[in-house]
C-alpha atoms as a PDB file:
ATOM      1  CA  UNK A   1      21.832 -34.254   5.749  1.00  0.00           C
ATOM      2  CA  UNK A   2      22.087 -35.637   1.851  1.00  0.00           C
ATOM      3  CA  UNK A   3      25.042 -33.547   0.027  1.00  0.00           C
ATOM      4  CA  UNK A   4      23.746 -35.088  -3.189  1.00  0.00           C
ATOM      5  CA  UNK A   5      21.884 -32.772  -5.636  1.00  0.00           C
ATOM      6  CA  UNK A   6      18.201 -34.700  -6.524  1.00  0.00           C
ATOM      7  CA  UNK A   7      17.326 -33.218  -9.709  1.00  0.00           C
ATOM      8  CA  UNK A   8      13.623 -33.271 -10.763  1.00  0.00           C
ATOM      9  CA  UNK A   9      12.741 -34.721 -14.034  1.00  0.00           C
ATOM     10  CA  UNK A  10       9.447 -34.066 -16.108  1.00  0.00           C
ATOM     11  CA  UNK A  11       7.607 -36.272 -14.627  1.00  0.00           C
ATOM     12  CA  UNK A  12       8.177 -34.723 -11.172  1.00  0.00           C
ATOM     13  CA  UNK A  13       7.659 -31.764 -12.160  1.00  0.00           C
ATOM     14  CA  UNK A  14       4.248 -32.794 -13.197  1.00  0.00           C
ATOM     15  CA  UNK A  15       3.685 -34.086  -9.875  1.00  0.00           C
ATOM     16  CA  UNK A  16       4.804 -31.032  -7.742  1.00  0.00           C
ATOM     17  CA  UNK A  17       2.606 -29.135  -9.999  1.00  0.00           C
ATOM     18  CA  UNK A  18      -0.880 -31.873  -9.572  1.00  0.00           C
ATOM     19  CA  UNK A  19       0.311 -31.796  -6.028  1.00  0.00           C
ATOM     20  CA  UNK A  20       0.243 -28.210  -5.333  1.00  0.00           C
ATOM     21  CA  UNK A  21      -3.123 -27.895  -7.588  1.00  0.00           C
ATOM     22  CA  UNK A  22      -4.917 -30.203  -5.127  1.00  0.00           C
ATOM     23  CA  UNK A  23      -3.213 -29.174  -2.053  1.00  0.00           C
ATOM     24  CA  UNK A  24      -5.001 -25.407  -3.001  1.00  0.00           C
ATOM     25  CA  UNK A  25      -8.425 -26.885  -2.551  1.00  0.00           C
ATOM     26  CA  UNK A  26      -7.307 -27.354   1.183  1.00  0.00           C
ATOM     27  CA  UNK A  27      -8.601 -23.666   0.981  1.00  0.00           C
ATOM     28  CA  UNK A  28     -12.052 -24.219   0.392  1.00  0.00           C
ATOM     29  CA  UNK A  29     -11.989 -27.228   3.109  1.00  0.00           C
ATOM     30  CA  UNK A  30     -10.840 -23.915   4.968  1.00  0.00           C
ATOM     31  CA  UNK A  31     -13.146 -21.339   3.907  1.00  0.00           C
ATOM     32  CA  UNK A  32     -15.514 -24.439   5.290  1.00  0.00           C
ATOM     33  CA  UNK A  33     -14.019 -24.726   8.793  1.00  0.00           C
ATOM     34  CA  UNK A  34     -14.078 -20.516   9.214  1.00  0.00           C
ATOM     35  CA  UNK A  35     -17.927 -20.794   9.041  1.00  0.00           C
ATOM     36  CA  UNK A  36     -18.371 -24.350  11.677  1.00  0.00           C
ATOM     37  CA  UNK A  37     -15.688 -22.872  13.733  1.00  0.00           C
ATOM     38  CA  UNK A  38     -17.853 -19.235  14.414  1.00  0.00           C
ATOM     39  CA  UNK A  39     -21.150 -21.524  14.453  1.00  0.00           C
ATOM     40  CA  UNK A  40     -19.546 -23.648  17.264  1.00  0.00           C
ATOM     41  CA  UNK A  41     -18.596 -20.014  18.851  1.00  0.00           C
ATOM     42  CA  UNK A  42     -21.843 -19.266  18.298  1.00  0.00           C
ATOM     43  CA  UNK A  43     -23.111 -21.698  20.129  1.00  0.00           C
ATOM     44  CA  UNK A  44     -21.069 -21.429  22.871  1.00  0.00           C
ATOM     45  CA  UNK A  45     -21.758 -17.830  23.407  1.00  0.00           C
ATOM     46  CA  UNK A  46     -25.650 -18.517  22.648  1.00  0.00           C
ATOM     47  CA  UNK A  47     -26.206 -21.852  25.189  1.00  0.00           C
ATOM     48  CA  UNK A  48     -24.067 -19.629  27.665  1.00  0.00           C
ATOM     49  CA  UNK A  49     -23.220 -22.019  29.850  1.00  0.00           C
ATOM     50  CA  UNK A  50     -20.059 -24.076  28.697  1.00  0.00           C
ATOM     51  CA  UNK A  51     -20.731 -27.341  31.312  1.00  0.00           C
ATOM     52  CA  UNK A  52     -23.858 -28.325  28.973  1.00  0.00           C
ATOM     53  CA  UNK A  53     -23.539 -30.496  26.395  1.00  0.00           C
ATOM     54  CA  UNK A  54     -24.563 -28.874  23.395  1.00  0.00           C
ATOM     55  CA  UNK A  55     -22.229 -25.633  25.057  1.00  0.00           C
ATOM     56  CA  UNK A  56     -19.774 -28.657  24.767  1.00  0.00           C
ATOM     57  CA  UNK A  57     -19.762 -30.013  21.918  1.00  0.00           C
ATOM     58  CA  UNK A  58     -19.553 -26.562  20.200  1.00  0.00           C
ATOM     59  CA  UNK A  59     -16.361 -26.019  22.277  1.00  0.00           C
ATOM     60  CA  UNK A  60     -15.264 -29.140  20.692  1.00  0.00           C
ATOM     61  CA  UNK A  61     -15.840 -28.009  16.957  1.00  0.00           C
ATOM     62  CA  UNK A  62     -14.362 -24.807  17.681  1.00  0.00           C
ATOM     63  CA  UNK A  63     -11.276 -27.000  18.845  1.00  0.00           C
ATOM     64  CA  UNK A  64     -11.146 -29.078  15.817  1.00  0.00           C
ATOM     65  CA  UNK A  65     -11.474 -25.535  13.544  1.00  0.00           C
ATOM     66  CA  UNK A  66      -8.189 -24.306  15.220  1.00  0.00           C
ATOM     67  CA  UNK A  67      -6.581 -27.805  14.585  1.00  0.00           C
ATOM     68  CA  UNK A  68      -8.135 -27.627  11.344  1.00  0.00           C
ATOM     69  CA  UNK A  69      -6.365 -23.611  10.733  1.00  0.00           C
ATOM     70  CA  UNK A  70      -2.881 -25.308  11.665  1.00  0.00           C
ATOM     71  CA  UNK A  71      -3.297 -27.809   8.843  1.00  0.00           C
ATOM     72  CA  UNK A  72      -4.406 -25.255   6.102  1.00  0.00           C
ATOM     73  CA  UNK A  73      -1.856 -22.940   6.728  1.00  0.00           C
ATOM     74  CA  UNK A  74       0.490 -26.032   6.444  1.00  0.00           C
ATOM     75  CA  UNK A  75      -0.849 -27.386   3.467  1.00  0.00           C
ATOM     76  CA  UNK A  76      -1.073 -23.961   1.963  1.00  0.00           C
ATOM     77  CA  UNK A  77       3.012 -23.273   2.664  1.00  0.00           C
ATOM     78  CA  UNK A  78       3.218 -26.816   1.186  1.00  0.00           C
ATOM     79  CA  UNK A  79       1.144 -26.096  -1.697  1.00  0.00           C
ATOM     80  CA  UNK A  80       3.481 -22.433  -2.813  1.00  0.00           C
ATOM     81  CA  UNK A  81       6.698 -24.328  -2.435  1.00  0.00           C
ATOM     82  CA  UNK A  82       5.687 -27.099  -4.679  1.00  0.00           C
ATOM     83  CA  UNK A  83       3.822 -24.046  -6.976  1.00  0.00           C
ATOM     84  CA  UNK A  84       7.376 -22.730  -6.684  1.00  0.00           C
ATOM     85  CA  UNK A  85       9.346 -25.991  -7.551  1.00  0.00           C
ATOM     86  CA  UNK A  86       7.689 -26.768 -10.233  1.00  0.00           C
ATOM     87  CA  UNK A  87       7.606 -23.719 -12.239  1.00  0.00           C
ATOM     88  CA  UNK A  88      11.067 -22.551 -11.170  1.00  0.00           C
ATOM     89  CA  UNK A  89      13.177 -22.326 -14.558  1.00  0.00           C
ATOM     90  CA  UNK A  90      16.540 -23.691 -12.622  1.00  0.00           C
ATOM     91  CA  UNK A  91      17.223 -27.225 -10.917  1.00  0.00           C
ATOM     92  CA  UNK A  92      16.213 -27.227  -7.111  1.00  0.00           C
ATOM     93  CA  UNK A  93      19.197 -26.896  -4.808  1.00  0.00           C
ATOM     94  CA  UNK A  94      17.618 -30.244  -1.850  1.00  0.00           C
ATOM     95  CA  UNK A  95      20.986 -29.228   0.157  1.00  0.00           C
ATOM     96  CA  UNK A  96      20.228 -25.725   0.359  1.00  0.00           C
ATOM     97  CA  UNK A  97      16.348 -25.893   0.169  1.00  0.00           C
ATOM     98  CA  UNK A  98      16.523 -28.563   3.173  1.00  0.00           C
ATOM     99  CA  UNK A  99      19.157 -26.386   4.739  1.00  0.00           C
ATOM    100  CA  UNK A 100      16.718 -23.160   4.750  1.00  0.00           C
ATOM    101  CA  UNK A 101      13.912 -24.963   6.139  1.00  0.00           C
ATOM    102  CA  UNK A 102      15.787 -26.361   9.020  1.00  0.00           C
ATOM    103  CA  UNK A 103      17.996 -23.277   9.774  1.00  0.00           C
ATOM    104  CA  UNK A 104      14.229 -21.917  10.044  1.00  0.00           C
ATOM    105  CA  UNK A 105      12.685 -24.472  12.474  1.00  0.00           C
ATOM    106  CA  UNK A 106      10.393 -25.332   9.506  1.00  0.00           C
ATOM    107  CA  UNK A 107      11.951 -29.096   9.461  1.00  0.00           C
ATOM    108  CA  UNK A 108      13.586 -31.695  11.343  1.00  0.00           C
ATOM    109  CA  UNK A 109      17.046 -32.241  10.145  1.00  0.00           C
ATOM    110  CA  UNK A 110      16.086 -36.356   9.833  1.00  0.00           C
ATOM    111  CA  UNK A 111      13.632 -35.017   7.578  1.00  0.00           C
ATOM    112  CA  UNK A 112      16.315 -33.354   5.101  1.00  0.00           C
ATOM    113  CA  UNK A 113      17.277 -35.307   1.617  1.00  0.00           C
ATOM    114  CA  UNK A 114      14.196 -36.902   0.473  1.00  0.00           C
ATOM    115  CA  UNK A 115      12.581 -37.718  -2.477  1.00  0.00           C
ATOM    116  CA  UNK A 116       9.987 -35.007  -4.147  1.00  0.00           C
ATOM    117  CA  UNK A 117       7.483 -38.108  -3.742  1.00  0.00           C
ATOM    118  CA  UNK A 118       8.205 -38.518  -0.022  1.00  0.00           C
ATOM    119  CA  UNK A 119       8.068 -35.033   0.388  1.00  0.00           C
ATOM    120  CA  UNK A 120       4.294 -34.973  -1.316  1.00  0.00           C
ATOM    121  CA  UNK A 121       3.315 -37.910   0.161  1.00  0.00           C
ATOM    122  CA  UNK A 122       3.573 -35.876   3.508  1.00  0.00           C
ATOM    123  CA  UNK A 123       1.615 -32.990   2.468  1.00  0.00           C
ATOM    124  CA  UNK A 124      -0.913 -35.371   1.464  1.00  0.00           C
ATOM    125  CA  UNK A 125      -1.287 -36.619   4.919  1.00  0.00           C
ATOM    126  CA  UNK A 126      -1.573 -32.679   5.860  1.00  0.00           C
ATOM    127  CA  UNK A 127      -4.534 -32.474   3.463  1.00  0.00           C
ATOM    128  CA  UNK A 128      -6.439 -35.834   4.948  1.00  0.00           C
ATOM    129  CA  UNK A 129      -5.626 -34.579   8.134  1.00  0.00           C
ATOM    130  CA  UNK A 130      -7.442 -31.115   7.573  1.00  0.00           C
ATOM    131  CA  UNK A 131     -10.160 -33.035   5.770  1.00  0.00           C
ATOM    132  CA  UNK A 132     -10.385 -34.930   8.660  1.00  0.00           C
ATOM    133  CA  UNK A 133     -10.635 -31.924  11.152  1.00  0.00           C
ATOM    134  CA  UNK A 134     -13.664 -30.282   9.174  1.00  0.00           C
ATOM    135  CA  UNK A 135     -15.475 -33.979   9.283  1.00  0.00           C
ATOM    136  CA  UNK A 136     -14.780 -33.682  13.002  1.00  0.00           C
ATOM    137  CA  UNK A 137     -16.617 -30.520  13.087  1.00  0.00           C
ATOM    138  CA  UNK A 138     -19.436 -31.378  10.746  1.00  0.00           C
ATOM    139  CA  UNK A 139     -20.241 -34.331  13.098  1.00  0.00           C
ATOM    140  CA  UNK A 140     -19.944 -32.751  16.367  1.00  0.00           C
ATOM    141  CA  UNK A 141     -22.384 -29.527  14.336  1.00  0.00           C
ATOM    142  CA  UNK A 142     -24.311 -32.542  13.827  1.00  0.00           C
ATOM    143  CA  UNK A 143     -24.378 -34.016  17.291  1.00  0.00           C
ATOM    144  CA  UNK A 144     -25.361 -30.129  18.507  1.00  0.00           C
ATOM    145  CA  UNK A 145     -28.114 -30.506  16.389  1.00  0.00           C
ATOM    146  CA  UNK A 146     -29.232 -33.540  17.245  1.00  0.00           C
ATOM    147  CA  UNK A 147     -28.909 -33.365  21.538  1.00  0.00           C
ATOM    148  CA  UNK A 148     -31.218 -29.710  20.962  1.00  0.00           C
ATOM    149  CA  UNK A 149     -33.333 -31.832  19.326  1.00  0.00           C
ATOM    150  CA  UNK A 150     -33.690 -34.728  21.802  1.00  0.00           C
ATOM    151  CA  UNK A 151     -33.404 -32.409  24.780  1.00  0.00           C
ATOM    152  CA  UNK A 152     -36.814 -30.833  23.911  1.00  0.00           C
END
């Protein structure tokens, strides 16, 4: 673990707060998934049998919904520590912040010492990744659609 204290300047304090502004729209990507995830229940519970196709394919966007909750509630913890960061009136402790977050599991200890833009770069990567869970889901919703179509 770095012992050396990274102090933010303006600028990255302008980026920790643009960072955690658009990391909070990963909650209306998640509002989103909530509503696909209970049609794909839905559909489960309505086609009855699971073995079908259309029973599972809505199994499948149910799946990517849960993947998709994992991401938003890590983007969302993301999002509050850089809300936190870069409206705190004092200097950010890395040592101790880093230490906290591994002490709690929340963080591999190779992870511990890195730059603010490292560190949003990864939550970024969170936010595609959620993105790309609810596209998962709008395409398999999609595919649902279709197969009831073609079935008929």
């Amino acid at each position: 673990m770095s012992t050396h204290v990274n102090t933010l300047d303006a600028d990255q304090r302008q980026m920790l707060a643009i960072a955690a502004e658009l990391l909070g729209q990963g909650d209306r990507l998640d509002r989103l998934s909530h509503l696909l995830t209970l049609a794909g229940l839905a559909g489960v519970a309505g086609i009855g049998v699971v073995g079908t196709w259309s029973g599972m394919l809505c199994g499948a966007v149910a799946l990517a919904g849960l993947a998709e909750l994992y991401l938003a509630l890590r983007v969302a913890f993301d999002a509050a520590l850089f809300r936190h960061l870069a409206t705190a009136t004092e200097e950010p402790d890395w040592f101790s912040f880093d230490t906290a977050m591994i002490r709690l599991g929340l963080m591999p200890a190779a992870k511990a010492g890195r730059p603010a833009e490292t560190r949003i770069g990864g939550a970024m990567r969170l936010l595609c990744g959620q993105a790309v869970a609810l596209i998962v889901q709008i395409v398999l919703l999609l595919a649902v659609a279709a197969s009831g179509v073609w079935l008929r």
